[in-house]
PDB file of N, CA and C in Angstrom:
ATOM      1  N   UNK A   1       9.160  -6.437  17.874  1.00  0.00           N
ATOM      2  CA  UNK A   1       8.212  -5.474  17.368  1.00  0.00           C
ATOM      3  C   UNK A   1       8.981  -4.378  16.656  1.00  0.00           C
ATOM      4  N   UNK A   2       8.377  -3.977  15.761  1.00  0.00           N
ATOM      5  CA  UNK A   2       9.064  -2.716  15.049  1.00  0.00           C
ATOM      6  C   UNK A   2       9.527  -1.551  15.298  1.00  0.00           C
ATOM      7  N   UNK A   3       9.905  -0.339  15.153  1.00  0.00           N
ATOM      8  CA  UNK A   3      10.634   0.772  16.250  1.00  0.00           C
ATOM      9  C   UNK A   3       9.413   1.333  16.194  1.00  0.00           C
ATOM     10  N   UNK A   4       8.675   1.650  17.026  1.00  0.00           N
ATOM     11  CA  UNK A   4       8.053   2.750  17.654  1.00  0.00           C
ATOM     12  C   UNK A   4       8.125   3.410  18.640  1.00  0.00           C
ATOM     13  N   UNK A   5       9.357   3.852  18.680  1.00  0.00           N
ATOM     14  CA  UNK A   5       9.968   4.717  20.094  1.00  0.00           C
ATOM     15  C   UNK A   5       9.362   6.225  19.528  1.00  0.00           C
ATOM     16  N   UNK A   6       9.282   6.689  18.333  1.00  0.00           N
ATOM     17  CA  UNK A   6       8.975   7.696  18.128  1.00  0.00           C
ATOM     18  C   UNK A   6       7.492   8.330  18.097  1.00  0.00           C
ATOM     19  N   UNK A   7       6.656   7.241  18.487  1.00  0.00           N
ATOM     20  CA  UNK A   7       5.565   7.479  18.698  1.00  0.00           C
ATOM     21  C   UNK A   7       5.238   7.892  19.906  1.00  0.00           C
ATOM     22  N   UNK A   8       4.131   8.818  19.778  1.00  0.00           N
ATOM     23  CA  UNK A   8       3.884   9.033  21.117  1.00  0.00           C
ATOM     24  C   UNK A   8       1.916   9.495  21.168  1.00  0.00           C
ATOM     25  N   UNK A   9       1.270   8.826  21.805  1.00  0.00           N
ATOM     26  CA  UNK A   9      -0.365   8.652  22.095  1.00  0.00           C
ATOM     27  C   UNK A   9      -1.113   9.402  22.895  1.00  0.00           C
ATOM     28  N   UNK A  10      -2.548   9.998  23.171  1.00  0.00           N
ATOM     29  CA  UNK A  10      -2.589  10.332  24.177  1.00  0.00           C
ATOM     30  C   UNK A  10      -3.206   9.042  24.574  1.00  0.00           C
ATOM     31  N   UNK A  11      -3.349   9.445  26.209  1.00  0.00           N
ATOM     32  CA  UNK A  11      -4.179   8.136  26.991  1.00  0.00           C
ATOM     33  C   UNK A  11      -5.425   7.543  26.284  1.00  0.00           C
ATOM     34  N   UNK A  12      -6.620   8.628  25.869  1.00  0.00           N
ATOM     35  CA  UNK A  12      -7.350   8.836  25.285  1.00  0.00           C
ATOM     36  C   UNK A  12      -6.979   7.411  23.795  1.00  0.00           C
ATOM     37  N   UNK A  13      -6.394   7.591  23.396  1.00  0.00           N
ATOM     38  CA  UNK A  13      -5.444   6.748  22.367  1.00  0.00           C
ATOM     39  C   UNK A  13      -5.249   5.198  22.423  1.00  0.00           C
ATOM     40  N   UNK A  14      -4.231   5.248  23.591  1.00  0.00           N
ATOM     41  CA  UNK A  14      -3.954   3.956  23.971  1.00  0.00           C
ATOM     42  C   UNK A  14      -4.920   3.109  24.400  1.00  0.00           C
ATOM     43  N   UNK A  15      -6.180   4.048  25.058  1.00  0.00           N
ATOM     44  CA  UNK A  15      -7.206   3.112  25.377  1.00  0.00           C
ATOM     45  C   UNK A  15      -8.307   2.711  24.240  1.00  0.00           C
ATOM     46  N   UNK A  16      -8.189   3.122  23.235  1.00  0.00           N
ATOM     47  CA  UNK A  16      -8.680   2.623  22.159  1.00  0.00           C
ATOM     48  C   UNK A  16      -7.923   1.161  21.220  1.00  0.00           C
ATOM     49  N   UNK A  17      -6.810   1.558  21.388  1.00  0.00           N
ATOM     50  CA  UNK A  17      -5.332   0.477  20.740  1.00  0.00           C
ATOM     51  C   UNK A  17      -5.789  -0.259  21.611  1.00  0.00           C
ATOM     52  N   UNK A  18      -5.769  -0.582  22.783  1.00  0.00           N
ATOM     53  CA  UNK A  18      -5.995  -1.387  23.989  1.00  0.00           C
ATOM     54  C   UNK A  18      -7.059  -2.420  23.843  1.00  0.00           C
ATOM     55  N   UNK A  19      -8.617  -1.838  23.711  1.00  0.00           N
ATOM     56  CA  UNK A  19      -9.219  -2.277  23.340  1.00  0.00           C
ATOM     57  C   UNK A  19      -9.503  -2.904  22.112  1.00  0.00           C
ATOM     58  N   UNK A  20      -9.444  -2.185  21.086  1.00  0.00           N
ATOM     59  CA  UNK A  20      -9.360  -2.921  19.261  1.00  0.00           C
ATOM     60  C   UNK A  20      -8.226  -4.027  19.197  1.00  0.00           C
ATOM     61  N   UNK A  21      -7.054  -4.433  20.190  1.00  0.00           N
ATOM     62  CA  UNK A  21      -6.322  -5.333  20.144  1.00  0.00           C
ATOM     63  C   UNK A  21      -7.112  -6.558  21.103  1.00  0.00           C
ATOM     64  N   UNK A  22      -7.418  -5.947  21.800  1.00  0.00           N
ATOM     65  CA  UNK A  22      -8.363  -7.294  22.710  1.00  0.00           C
ATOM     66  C   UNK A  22      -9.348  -7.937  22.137  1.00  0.00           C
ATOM     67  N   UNK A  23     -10.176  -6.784  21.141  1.00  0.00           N
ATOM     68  CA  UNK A  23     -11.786  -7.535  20.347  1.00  0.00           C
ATOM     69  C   UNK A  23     -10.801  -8.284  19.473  1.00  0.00           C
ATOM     70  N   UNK A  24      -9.937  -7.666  18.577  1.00  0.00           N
ATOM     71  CA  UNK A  24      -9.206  -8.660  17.622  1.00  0.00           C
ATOM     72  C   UNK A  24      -8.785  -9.942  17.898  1.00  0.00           C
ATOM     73  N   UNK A  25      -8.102 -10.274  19.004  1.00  0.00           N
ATOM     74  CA  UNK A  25      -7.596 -10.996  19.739  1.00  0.00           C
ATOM     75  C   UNK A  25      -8.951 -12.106  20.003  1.00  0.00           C
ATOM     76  N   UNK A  26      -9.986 -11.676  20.212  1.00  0.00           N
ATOM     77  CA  UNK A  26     -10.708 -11.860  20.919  1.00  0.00           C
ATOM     78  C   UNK A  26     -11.552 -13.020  19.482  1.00  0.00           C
ATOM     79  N   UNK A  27     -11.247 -12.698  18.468  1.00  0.00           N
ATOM     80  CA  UNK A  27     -11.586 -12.648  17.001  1.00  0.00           C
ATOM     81  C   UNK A  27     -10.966 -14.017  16.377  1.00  0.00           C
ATOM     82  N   UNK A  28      -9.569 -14.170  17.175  1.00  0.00           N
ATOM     83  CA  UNK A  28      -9.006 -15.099  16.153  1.00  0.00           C
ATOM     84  C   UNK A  28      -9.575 -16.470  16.592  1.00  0.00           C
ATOM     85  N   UNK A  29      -9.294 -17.805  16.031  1.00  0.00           N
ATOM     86  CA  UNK A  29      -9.521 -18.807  16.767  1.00  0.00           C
ATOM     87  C   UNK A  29      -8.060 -19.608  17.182  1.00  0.00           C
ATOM     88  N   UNK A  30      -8.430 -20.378  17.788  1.00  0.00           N
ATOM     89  CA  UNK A  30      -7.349 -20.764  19.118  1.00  0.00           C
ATOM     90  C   UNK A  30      -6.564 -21.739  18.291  1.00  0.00           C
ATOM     91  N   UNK A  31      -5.525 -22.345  18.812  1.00  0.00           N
ATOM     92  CA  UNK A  31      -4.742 -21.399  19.334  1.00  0.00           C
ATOM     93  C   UNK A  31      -3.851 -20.351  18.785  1.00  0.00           C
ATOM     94  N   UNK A  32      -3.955 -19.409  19.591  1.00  0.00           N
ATOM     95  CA  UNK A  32      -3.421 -17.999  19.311  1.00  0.00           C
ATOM     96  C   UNK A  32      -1.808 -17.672  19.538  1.00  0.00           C
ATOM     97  N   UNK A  33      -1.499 -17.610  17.969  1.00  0.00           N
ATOM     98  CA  UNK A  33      -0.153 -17.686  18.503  1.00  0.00           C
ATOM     99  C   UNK A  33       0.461 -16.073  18.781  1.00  0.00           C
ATOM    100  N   UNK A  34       1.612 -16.014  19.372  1.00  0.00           N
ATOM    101  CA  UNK A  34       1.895 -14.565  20.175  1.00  0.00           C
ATOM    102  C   UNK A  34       3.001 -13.428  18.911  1.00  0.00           C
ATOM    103  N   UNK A  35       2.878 -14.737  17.450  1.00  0.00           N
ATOM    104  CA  UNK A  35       3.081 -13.929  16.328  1.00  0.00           C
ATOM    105  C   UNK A  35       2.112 -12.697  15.814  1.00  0.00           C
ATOM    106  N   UNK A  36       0.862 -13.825  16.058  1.00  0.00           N
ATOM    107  CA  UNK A  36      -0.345 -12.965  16.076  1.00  0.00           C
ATOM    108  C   UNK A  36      -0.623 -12.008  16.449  1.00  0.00           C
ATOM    109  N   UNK A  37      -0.460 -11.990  18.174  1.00  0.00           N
ATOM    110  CA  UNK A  37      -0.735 -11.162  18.597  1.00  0.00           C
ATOM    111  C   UNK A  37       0.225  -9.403  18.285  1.00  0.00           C
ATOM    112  N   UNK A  38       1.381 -10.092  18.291  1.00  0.00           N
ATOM    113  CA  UNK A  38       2.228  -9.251  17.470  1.00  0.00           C
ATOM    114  C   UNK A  38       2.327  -8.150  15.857  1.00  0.00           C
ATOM    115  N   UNK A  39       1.832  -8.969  15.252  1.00  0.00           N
ATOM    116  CA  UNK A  39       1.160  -8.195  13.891  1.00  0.00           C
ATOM    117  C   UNK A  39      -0.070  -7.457  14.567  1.00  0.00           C
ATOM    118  N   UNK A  40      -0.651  -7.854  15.182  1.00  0.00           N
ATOM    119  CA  UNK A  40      -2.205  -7.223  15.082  1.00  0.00           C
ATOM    120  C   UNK A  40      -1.652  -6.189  15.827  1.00  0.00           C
ATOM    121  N   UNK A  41      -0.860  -6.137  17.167  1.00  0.00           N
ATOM    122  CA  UNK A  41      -0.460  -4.756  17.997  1.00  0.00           C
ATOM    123  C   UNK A  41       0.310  -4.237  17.112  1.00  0.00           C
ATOM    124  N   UNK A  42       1.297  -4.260  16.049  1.00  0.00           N
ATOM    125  CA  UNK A  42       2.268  -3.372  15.387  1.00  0.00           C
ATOM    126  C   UNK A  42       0.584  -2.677  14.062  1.00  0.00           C
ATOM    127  N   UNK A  43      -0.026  -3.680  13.611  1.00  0.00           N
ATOM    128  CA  UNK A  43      -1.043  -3.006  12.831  1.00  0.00           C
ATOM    129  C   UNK A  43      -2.048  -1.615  13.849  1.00  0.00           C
ATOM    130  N   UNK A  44      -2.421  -2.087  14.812  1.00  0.00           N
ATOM    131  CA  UNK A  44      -2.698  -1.029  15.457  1.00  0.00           C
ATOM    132  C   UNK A  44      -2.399   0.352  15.625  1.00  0.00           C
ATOM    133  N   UNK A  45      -0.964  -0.235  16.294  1.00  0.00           N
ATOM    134  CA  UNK A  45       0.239   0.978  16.509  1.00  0.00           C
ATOM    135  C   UNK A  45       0.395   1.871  15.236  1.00  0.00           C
ATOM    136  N   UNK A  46       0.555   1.112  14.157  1.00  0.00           N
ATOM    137  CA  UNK A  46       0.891   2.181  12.400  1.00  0.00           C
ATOM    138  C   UNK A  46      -0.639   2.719  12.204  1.00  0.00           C
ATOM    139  N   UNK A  47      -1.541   2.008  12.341  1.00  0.00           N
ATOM    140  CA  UNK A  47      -3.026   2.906  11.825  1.00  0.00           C
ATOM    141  C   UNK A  47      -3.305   3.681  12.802  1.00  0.00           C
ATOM    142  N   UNK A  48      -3.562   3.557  14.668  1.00  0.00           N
ATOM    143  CA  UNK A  48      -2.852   4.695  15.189  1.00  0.00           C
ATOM    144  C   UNK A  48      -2.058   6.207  14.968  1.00  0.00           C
ATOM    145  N   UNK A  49      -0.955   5.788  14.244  1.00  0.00           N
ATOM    146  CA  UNK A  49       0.112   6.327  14.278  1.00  0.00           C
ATOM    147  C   UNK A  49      -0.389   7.491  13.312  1.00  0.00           C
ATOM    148  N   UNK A  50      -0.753   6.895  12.153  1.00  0.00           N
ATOM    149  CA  UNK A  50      -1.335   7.673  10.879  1.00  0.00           C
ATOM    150  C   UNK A  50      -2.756   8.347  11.440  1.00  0.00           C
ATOM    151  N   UNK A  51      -3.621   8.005  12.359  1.00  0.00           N
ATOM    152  CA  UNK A  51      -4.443   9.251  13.054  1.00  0.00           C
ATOM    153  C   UNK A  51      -5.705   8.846  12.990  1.00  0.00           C
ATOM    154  N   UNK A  52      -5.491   7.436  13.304  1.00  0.00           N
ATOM    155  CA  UNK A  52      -6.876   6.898  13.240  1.00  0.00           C
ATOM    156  C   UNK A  52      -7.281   6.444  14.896  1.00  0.00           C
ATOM    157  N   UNK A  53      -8.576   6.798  15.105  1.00  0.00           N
ATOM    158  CA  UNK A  53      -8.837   6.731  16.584  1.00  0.00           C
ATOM    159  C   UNK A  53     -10.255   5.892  16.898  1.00  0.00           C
ATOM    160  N   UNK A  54     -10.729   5.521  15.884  1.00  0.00           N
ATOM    161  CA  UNK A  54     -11.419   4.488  16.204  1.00  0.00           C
ATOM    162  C   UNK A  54     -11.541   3.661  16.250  1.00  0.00           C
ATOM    163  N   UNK A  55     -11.905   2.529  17.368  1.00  0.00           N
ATOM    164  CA  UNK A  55     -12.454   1.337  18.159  1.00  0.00           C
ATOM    165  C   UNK A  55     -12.478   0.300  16.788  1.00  0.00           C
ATOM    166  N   UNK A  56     -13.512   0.588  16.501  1.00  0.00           N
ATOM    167  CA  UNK A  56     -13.852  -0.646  15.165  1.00  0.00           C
ATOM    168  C   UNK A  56     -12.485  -0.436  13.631  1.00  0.00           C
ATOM    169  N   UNK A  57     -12.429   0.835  13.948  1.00  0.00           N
ATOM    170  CA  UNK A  57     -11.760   0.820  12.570  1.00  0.00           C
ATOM    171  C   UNK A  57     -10.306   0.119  12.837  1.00  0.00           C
ATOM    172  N   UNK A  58      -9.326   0.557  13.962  1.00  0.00           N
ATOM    173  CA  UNK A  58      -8.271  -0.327  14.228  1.00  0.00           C
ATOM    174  C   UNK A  58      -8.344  -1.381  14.619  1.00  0.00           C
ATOM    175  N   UNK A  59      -9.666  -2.115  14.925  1.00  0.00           N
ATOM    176  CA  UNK A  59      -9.730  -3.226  14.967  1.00  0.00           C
ATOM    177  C   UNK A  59      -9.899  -4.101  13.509  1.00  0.00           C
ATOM    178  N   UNK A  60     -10.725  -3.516  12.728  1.00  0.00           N
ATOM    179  CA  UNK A  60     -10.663  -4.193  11.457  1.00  0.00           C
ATOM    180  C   UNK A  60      -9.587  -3.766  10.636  1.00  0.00           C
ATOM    181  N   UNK A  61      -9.056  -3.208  10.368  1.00  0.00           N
ATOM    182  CA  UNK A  61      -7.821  -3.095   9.623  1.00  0.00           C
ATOM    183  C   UNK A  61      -6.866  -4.008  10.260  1.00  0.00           C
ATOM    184  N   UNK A  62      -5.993  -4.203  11.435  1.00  0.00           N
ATOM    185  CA  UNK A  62      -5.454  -5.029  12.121  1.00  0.00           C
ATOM    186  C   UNK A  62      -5.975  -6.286  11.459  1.00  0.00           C
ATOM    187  N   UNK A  63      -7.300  -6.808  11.525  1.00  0.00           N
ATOM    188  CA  UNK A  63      -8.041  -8.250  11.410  1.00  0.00           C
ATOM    189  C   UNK A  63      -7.210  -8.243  10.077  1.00  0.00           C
ATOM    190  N   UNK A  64      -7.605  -7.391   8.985  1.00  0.00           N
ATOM    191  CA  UNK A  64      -7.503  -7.733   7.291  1.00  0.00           C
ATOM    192  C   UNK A  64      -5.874  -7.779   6.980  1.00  0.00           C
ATOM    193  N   UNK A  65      -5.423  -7.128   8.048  1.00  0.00           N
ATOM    194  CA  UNK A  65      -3.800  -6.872   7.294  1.00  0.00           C
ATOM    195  C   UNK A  65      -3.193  -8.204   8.125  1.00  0.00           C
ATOM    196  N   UNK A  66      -3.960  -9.097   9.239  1.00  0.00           N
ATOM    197  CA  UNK A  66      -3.569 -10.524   9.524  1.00  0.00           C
ATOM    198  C   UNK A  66      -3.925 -11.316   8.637  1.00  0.00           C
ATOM    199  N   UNK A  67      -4.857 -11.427   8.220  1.00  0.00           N
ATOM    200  CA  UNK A  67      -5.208 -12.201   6.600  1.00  0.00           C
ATOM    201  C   UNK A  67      -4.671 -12.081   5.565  1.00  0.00           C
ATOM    202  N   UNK A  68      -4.303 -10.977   5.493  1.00  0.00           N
ATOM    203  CA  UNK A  68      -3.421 -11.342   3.962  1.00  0.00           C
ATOM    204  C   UNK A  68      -1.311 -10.827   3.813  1.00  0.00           C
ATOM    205  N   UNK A  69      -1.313 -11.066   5.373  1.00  0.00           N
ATOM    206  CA  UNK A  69       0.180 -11.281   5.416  1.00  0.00           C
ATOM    207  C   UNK A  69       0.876 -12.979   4.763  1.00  0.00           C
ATOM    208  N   UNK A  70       1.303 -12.828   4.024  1.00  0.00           N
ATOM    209  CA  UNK A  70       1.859 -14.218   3.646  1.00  0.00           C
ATOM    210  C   UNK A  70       2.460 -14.949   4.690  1.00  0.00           C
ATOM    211  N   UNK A  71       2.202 -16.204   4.599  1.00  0.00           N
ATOM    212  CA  UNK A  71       2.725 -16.870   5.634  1.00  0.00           C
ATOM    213  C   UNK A  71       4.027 -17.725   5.630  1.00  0.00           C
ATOM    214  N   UNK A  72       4.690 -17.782   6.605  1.00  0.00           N
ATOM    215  CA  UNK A  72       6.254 -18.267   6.278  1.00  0.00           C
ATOM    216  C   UNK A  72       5.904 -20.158   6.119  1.00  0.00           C
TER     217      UNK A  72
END
């Protein structure tokens, strides 16, 4: 995962990241690989980071920025 040591959330926070990674998750179809799950928590973490605190919105941004990552 990417450096985010310098981040720092309130609880309030994380339990939103928490959740918008689970509906996402919850979103893809199977099987789910743990690359996946990986982009979608680092997408979280950066739209997070930048000061976004809602439920749906870090969940759909996460979804769109898994869709159009090129694939190896």
């Amino acid at each position: 995962m990417r450096n985010f040591a310098e981040a720092a959330f309130e609880p309030e926070t994380i339990e939103a990241m928490s959740i918008a990674l689970e509906c996402a998750i919850a979103k893809l179809p199977e099987p789910i690989g743990s690359s996946h799950v990986t982009q979608l928590a680092e997408s979280i973490l950066r739209t997070a980071k930048a000061g976004e605190r809602r439920v749906d919105v870090l969940e759909r941004i996460a979804l769109l920025e898994l869709q159009i990552t090129p694939r190896a």
